[in-house]
N, C-alpha and C. Protein backbone atom coordinates (compact mmCIF):
# COMPACT_ATOMS: atom_id res chain seq x y z
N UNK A 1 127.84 95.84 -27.43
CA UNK A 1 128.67 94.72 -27.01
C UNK A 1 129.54 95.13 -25.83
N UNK A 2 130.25 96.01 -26.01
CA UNK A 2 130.25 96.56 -24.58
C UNK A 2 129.82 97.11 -23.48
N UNK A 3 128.69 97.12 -23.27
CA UNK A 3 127.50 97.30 -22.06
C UNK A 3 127.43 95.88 -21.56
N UNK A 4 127.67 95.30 -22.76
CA UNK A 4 127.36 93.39 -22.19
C UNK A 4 128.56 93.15 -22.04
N UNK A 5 130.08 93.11 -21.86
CA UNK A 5 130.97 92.81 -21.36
C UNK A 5 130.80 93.32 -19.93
N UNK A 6 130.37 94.88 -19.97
CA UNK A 6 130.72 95.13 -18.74
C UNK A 6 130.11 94.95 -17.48
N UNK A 7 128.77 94.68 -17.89
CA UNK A 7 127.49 93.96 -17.48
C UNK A 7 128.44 92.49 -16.79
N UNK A 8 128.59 91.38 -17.86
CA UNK A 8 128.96 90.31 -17.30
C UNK A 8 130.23 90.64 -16.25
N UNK A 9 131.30 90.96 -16.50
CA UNK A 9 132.24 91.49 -15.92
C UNK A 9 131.72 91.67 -14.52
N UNK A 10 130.98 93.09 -14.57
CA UNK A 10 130.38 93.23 -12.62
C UNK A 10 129.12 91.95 -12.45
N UNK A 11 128.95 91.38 -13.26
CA UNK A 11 128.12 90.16 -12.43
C UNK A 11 126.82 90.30 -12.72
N UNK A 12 126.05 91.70 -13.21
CA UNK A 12 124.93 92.25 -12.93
C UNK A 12 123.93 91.50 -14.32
N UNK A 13 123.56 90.15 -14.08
CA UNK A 13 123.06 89.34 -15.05
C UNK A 13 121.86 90.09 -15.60
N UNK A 14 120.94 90.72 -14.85
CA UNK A 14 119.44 91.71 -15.69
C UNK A 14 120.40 92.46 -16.54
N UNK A 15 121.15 93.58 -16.53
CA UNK A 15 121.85 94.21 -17.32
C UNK A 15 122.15 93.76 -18.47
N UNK A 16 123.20 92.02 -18.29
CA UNK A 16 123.81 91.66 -19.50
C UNK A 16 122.83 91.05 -20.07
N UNK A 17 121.41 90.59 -20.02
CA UNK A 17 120.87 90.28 -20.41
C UNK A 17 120.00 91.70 -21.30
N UNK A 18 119.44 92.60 -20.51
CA UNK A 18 118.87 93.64 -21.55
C UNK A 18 120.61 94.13 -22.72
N UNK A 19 121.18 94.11 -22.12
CA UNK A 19 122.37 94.54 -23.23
C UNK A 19 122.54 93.51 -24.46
N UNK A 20 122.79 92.44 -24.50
CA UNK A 20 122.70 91.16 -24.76
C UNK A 20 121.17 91.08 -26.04
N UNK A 21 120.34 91.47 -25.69
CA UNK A 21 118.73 91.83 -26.26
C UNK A 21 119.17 92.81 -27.52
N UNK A 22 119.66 93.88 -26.83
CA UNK A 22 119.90 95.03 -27.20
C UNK A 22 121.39 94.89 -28.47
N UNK A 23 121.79 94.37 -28.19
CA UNK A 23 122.93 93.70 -29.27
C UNK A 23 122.47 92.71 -30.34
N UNK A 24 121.55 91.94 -29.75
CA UNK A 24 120.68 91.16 -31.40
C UNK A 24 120.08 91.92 -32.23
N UNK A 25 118.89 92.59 -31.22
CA UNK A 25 118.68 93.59 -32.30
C UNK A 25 119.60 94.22 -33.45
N UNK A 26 120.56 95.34 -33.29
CA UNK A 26 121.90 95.72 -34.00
C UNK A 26 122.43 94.71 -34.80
N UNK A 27 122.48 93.34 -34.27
CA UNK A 27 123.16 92.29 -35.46
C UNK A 27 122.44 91.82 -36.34
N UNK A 28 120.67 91.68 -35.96
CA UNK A 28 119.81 91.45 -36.50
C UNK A 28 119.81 92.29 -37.79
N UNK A 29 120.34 93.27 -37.72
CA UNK A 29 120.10 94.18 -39.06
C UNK A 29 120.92 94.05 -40.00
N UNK A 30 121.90 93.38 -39.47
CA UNK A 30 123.40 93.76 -40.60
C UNK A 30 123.04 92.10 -41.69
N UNK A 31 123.90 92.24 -42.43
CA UNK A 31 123.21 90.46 -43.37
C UNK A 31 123.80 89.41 -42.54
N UNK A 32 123.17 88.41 -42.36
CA UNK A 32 123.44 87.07 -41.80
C UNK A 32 125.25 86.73 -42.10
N UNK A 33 125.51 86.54 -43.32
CA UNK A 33 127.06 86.20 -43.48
C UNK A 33 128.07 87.35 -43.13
N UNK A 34 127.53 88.58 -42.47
CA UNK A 34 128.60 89.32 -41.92
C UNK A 34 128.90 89.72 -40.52
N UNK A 35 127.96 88.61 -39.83
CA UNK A 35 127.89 88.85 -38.48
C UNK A 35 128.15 87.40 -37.90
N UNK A 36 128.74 86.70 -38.34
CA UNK A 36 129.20 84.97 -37.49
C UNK A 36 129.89 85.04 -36.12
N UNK A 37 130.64 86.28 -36.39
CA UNK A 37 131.20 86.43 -35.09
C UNK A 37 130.73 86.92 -33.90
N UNK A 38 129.74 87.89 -34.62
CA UNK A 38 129.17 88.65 -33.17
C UNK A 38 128.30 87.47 -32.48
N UNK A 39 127.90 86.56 -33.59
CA UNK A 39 126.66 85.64 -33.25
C UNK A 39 126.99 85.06 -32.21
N UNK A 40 128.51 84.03 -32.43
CA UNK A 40 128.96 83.44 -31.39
C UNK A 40 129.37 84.20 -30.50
N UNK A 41 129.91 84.92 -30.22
CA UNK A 41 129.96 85.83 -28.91
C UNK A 41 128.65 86.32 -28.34
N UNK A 42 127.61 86.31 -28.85
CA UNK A 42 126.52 86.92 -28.38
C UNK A 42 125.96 85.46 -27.37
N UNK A 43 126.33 84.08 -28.21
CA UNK A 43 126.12 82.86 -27.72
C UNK A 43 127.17 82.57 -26.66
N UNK A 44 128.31 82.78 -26.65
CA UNK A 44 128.90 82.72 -25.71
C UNK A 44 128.38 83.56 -24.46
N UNK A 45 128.09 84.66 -24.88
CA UNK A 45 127.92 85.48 -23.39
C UNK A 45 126.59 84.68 -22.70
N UNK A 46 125.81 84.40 -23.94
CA UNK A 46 124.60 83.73 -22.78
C UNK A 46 124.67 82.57 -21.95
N UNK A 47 125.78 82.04 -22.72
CA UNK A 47 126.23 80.73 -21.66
C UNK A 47 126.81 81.20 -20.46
N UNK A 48 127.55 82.28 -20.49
CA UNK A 48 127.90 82.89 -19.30
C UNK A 48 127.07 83.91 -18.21
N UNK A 49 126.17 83.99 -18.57
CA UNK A 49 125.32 84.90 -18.04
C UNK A 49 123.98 83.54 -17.55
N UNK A 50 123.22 82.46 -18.32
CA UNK A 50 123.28 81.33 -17.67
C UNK A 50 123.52 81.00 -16.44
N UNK A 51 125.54 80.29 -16.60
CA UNK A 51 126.13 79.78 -15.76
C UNK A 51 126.17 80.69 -14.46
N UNK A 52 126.27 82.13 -14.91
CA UNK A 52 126.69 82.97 -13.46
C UNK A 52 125.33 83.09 -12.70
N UNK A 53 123.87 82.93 -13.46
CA UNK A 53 122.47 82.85 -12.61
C UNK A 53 122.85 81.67 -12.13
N UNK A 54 122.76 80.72 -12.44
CA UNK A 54 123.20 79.68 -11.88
C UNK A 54 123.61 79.17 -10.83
N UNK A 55 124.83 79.71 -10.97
CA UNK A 55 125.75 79.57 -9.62
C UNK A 55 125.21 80.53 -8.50
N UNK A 56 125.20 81.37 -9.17
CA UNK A 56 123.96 82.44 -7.25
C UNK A 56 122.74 81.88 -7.55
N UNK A 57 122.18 81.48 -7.87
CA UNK A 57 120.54 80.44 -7.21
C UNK A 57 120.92 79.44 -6.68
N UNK A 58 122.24 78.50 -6.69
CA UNK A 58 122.54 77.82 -5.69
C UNK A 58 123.52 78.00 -4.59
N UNK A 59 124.43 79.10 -5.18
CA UNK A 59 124.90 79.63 -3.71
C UNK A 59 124.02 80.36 -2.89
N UNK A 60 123.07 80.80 -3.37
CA UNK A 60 121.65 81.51 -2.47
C UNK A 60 122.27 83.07 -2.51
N UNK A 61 122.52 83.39 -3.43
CA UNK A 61 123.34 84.88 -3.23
C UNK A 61 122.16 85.84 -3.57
N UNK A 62 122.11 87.20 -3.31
CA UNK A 62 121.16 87.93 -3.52
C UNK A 62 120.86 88.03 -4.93
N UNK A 63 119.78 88.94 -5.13
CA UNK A 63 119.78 89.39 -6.55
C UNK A 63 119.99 90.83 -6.74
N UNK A 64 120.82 91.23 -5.57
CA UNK A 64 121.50 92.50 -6.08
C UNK A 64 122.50 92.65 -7.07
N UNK A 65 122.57 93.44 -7.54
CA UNK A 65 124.50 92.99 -8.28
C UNK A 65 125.53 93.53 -7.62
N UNK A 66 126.45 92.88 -8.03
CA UNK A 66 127.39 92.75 -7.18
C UNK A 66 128.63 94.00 -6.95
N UNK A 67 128.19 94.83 -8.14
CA UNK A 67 128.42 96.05 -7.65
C UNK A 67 128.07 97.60 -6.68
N UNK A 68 126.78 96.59 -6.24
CA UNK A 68 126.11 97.72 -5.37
C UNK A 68 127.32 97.30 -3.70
N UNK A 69 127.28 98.64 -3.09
CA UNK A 69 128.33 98.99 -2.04
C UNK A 69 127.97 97.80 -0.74
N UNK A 70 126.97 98.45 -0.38
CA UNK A 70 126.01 97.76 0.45
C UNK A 70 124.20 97.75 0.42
N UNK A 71 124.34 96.17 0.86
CA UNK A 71 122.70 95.51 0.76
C UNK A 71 122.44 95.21 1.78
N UNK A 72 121.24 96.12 2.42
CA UNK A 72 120.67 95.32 3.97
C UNK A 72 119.48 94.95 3.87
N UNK A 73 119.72 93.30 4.71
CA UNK A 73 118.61 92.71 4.36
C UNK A 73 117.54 93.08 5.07
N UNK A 74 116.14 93.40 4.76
CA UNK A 74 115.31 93.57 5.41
C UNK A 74 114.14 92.80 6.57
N UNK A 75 113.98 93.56 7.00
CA UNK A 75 113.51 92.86 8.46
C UNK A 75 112.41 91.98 7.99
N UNK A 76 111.64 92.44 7.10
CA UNK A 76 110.77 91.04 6.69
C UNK A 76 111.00 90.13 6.19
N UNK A 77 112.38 90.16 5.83
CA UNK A 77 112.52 88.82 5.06
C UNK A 77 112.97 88.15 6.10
N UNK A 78 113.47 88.44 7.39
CA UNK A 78 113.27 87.80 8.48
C UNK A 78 112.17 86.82 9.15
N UNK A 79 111.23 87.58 8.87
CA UNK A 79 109.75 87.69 9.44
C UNK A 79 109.62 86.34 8.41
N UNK A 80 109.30 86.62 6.92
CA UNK A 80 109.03 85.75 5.73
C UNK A 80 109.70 84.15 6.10
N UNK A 81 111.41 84.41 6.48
CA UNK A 81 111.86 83.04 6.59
C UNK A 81 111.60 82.38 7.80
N UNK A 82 111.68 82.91 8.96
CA UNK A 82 110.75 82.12 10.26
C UNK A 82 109.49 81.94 9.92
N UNK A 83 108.29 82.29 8.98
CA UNK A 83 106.89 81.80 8.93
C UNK A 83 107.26 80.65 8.07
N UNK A 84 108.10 80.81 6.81
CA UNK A 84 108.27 79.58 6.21
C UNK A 84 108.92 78.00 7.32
N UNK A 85 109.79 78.59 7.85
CA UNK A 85 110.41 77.23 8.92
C UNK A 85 109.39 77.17 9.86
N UNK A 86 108.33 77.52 10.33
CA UNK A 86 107.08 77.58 10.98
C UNK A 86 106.07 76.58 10.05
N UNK A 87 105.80 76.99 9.19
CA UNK A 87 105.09 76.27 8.11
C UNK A 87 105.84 74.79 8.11
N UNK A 88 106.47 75.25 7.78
CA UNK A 88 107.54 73.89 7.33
C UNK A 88 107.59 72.82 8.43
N UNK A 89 107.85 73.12 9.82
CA UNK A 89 107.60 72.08 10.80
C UNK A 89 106.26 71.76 10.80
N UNK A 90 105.71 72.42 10.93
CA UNK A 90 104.10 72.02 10.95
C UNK A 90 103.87 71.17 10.01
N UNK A 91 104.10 71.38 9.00
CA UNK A 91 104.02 70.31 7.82
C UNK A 91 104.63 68.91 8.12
N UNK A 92 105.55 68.67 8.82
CA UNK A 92 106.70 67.99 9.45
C UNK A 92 105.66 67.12 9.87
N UNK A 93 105.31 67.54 11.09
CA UNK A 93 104.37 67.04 12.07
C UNK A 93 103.35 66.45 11.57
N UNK A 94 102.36 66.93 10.69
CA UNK A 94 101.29 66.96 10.35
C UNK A 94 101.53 65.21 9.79
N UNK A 95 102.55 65.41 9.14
CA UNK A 95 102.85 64.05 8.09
C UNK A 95 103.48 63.11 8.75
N UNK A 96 104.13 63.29 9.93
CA UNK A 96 104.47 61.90 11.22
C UNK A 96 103.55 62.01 11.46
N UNK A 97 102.55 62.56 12.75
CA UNK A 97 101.40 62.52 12.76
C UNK A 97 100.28 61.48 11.91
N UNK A 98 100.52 61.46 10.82
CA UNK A 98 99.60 60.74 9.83
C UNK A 98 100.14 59.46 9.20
N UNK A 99 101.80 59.48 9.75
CA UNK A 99 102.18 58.62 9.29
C UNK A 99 102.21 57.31 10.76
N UNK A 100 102.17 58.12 11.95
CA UNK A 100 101.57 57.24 13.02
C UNK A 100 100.24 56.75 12.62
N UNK A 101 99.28 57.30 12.43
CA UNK A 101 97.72 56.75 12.69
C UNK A 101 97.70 55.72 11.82
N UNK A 102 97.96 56.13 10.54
CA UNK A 102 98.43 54.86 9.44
C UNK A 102 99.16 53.56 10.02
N UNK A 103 99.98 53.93 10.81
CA UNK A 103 100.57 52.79 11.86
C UNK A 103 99.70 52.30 12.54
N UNK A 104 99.28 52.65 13.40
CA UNK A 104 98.65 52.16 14.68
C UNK A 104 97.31 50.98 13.86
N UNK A 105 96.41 51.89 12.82
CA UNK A 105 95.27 51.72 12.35
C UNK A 105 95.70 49.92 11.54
N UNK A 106 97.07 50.11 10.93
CA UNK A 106 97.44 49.16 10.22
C UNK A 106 97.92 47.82 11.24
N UNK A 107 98.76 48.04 12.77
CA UNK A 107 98.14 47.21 13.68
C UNK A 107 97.14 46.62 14.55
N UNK A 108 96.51 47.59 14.44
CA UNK A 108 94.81 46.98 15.19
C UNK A 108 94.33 46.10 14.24
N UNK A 109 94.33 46.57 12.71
CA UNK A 109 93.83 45.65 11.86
C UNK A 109 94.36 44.11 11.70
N UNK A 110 95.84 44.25 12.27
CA UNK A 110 96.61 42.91 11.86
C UNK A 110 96.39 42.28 13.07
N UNK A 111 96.14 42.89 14.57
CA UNK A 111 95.70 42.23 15.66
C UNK A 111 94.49 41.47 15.90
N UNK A 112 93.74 42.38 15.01
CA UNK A 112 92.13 42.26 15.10
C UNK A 112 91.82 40.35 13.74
N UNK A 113 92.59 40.65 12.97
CA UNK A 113 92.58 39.69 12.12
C UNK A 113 93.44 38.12 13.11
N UNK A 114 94.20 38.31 14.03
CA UNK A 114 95.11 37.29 14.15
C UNK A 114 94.39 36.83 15.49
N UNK A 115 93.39 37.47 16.11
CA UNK A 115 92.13 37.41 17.22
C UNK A 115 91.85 36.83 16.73
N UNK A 116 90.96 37.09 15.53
CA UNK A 116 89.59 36.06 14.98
C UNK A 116 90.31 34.76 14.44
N UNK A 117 91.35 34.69 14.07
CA UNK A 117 91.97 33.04 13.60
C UNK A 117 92.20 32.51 14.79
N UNK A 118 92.55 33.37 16.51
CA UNK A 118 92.27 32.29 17.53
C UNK A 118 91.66 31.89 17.82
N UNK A 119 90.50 32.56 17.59
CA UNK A 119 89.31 32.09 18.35
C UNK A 119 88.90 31.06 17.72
N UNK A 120 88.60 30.82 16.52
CA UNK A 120 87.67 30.17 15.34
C UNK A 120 88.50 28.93 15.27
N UNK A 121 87.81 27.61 14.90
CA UNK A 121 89.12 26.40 15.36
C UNK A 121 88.76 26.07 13.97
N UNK A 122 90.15 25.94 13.71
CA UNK A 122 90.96 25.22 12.07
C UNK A 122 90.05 24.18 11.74
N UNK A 123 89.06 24.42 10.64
CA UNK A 123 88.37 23.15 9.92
C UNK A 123 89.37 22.43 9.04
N UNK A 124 89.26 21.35 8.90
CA UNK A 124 89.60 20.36 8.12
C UNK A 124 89.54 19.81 7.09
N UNK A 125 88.95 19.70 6.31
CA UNK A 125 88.19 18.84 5.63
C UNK A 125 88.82 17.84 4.91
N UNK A 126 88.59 16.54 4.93
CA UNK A 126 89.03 15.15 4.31
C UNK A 126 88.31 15.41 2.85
N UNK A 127 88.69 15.70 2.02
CA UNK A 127 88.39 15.24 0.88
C UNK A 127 88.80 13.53 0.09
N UNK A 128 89.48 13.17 0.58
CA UNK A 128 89.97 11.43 -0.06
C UNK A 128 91.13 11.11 0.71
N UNK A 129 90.87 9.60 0.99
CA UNK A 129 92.04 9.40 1.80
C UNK A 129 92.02 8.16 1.10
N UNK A 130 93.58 7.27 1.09
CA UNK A 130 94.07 6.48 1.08
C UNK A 130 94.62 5.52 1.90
N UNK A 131 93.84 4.28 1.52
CA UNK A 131 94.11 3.34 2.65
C UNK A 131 95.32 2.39 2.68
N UNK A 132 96.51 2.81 3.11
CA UNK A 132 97.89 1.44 3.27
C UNK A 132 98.15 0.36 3.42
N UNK A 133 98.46 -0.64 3.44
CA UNK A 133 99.14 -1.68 3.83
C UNK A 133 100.04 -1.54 4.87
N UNK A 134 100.47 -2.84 5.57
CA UNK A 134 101.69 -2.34 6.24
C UNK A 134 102.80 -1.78 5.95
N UNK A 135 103.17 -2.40 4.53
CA UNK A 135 104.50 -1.71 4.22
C UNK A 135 103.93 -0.09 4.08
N UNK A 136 103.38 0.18 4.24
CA UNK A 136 103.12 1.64 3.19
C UNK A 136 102.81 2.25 2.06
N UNK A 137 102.70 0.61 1.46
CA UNK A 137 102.04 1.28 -0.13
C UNK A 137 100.59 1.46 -0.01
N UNK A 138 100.14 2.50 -0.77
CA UNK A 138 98.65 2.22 -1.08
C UNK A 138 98.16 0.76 -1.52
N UNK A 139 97.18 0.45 -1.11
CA UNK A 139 96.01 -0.98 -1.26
C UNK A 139 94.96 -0.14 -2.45
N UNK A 140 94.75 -1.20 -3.30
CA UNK A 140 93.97 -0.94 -4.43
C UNK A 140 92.65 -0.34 -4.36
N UNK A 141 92.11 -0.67 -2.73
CA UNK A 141 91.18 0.14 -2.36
C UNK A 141 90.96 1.32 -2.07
N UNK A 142 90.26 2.33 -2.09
CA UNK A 142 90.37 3.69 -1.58
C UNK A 142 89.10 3.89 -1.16
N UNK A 143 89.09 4.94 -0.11
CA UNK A 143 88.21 5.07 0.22
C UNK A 143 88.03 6.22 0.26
N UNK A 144 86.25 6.99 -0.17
CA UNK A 144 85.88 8.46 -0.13
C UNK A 144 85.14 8.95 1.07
């Protein structure tokens, strides 16, 4: 239990986690009703060891711990993150790119359709008509 305090303490989450392992085991042995406490502390620490991965996968922090002096980053991971932002525009492109042709393809079609309704002259067709009077009412006659 204290390897895993001191573990969480410097930050170094692989540590408090094998310590943490390494502490169930040990509680694992003793009888269930004489260990409530270690239990919850053993549960507490994992919430904290959790929360602290956590928070460095979104602060983007290394996975050194945080007790090492100094960490230099290496030149390939240089190399690694310009091929990814390389990749990554390209991908960019690729998908405007495709999201033009989809355009264009989707106006020729709507041009090409609104051509052929000029050209072609509006049929009609009379199916029944009704014959008026002057006033405007229908006359009893009709005609087909």
């Amino acid at each position: 239990m204290q390897q895993l305090s001191d573990a969480v303490r410097r930050q170094d989450w692989r540590a408090a986690r094998t310590a943490r392992a390494a502490a169930w085991e040990e509680v694992n042995k003793l009888a269930d009703d004489l260990t409530r406490e270690e239990r919850k502390t053993l549960w507490e620490y994992k919430q904290r060891i959790l929360a602290g991965e956590a928070r460095e996968r979104h602060n983007g922090a290394s996975v050194e711990p945080r007790n090492s002096r100094v960490w230099v980053r290496p030149p390939e991971a240089d190399l690694i993150q310009e091929q990814r932002r390389v990749a990554a525009a390209r991908t960019r492109a690729a998908i405007e790119e495709r999201r033009r042709e989809k355009a264009a393809r989707k106006a020729a079609a709507k041009a090409k359709v609104e051509a052929e309704q000029k050209r072609q002259p509006r049929e009609v067709r009379v199916v029944e008509s009704v014959r008026t009077v002057s006033g405007g009412l229908p006359s009893l006659g009709k005609r087909r």
